[in-house]
C-alpha atoms as a PDB file:
ATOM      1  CA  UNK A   1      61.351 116.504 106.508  1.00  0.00           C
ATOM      2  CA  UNK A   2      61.489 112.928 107.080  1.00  0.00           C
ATOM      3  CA  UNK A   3      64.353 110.798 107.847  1.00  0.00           C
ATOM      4  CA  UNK A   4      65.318 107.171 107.413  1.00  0.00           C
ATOM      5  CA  UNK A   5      67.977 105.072 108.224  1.00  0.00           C
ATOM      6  CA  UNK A   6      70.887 104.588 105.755  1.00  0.00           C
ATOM      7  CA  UNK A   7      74.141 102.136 105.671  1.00  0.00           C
ATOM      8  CA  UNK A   8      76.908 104.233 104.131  1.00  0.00           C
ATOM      9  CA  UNK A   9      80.620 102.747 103.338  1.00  0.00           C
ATOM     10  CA  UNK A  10      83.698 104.595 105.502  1.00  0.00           C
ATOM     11  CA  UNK A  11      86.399 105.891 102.932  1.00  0.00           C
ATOM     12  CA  UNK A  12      88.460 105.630 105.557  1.00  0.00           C
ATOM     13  CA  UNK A  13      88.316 101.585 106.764  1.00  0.00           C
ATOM     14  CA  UNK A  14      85.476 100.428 104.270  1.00  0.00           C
ATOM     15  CA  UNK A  15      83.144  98.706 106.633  1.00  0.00           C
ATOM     16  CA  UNK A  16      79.220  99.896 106.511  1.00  0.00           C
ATOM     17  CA  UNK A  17      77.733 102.066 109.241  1.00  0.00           C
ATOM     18  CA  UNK A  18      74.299 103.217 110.199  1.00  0.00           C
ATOM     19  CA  UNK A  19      73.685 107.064 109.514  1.00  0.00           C
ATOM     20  CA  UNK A  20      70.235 106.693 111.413  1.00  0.00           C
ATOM     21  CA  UNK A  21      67.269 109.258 110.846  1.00  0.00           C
ATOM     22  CA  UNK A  22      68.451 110.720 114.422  1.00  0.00           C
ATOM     23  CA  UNK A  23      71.950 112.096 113.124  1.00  0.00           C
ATOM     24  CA  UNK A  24      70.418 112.809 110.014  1.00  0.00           C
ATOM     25  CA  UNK A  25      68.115 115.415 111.817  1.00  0.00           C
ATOM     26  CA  UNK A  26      70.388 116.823 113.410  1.00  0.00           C
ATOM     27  CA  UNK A  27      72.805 116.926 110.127  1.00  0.00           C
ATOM     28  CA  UNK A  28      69.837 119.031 108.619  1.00  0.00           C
ATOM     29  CA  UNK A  29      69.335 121.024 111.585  1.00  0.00           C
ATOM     30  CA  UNK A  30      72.872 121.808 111.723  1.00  0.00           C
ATOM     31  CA  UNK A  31      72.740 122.669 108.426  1.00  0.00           C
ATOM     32  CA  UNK A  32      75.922 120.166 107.314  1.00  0.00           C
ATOM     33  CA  UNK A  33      75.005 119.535 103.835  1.00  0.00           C
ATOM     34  CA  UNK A  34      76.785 116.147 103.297  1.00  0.00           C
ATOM     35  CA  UNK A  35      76.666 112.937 104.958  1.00  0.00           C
ATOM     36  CA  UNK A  36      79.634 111.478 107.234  1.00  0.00           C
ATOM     37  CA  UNK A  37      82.271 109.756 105.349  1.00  0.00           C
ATOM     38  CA  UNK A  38      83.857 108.087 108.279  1.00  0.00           C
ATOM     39  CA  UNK A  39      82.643 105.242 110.908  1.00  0.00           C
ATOM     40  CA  UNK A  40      82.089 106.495 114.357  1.00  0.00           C
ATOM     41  CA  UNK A  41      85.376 104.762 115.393  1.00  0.00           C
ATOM     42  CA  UNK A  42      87.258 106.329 112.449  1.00  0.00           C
ATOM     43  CA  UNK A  43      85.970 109.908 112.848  1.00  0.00           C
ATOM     44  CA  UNK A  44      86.667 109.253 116.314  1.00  0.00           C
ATOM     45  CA  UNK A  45      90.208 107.950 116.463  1.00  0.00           C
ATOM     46  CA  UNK A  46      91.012 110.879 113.583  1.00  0.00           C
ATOM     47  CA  UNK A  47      89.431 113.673 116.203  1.00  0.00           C
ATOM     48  CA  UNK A  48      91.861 112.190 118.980  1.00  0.00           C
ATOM     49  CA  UNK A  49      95.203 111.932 116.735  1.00  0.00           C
ATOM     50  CA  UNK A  50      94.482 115.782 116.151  1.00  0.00           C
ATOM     51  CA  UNK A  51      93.686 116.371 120.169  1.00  0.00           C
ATOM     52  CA  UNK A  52      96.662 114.498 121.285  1.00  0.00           C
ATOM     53  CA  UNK A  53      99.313 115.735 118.891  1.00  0.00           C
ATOM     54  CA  UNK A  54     102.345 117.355 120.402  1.00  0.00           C
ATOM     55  CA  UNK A  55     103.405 120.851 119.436  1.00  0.00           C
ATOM     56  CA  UNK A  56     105.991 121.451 117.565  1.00  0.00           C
ATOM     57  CA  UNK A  57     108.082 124.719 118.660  1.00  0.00           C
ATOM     58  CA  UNK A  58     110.186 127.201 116.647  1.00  0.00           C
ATOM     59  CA  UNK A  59     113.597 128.074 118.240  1.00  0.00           C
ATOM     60  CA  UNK A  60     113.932 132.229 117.170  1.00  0.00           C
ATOM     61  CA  UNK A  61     115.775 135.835 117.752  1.00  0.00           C
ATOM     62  CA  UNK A  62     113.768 138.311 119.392  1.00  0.00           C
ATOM     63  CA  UNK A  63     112.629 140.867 117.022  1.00  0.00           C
ATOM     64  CA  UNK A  64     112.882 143.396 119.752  1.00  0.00           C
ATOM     65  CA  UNK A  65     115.591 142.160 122.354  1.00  0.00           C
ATOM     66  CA  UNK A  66     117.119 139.619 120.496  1.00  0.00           C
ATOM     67  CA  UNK A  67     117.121 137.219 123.330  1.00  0.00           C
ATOM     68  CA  UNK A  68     116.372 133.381 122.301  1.00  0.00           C
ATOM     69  CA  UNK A  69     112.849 132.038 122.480  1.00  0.00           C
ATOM     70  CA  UNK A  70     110.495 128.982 121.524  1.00  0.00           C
ATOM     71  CA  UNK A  71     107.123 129.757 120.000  1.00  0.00           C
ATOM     72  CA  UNK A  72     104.266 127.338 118.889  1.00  0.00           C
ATOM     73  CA  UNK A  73     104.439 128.078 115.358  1.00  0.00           C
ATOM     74  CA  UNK A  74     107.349 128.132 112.330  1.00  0.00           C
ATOM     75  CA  UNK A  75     107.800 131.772 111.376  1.00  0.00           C
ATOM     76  CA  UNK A  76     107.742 132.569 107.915  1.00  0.00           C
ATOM     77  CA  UNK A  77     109.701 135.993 108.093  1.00  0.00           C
ATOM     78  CA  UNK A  78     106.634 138.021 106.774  1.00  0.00           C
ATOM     79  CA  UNK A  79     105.994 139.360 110.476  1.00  0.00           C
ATOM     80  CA  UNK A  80     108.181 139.620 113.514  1.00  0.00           C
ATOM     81  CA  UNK A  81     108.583 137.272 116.601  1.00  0.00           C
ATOM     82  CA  UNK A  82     108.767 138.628 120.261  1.00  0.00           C
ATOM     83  CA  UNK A  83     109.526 136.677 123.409  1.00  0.00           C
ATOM     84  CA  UNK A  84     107.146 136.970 125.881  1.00  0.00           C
ATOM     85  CA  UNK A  85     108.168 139.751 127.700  1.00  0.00           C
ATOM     86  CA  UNK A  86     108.264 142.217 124.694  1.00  0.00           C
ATOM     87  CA  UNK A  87     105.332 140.950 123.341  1.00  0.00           C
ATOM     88  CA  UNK A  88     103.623 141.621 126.533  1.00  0.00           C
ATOM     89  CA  UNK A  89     104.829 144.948 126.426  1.00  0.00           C
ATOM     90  CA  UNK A  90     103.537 145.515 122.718  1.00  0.00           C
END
């Protein structure tokens, strides 16, 4: 297959950037079916907004113990939450 350089528009900040026949080929290798939406510097500051987030953590009752406990995640009551401990020993 044969490549060629293409300007495309970011959705994101609207300036023009080069999808050259390099990431193109490796776009088909990869099998991604679609071409980038976003600038480098847009798909790049998006990628370190979600790397550098901070986690948010849940303040819950032991299932098991009942003891008080902060986990990464907001339960939604379907499943129970363990502290550590007893959900080491699970």
């Amino acid at each position: 297959m044969v490549f060629s350089d293409q300007w495309l528009v970011c959705v994101e900040c609207g300036r023009q950037f080069l999808w050259d026949a390099g990431e193109q080929a490796w776009y088909y290798g990869n099998k991604l079916e679609h071409p980038p939406k976003h600038c480098k510097d847009c798909r790049d500051r998006r990628r370190d907004q979600r790397h550098s987030a901070t986690r948010q953590y849940s303040r819950v009752n032991c299932e098991r113990c009942g003891n008080l406990t902060f986990v990464p995640f907001v339960p939604h009551g379907i499943k129970p939450v363990y502290c550590r401990p007893c959900l080491m020993q699970a």
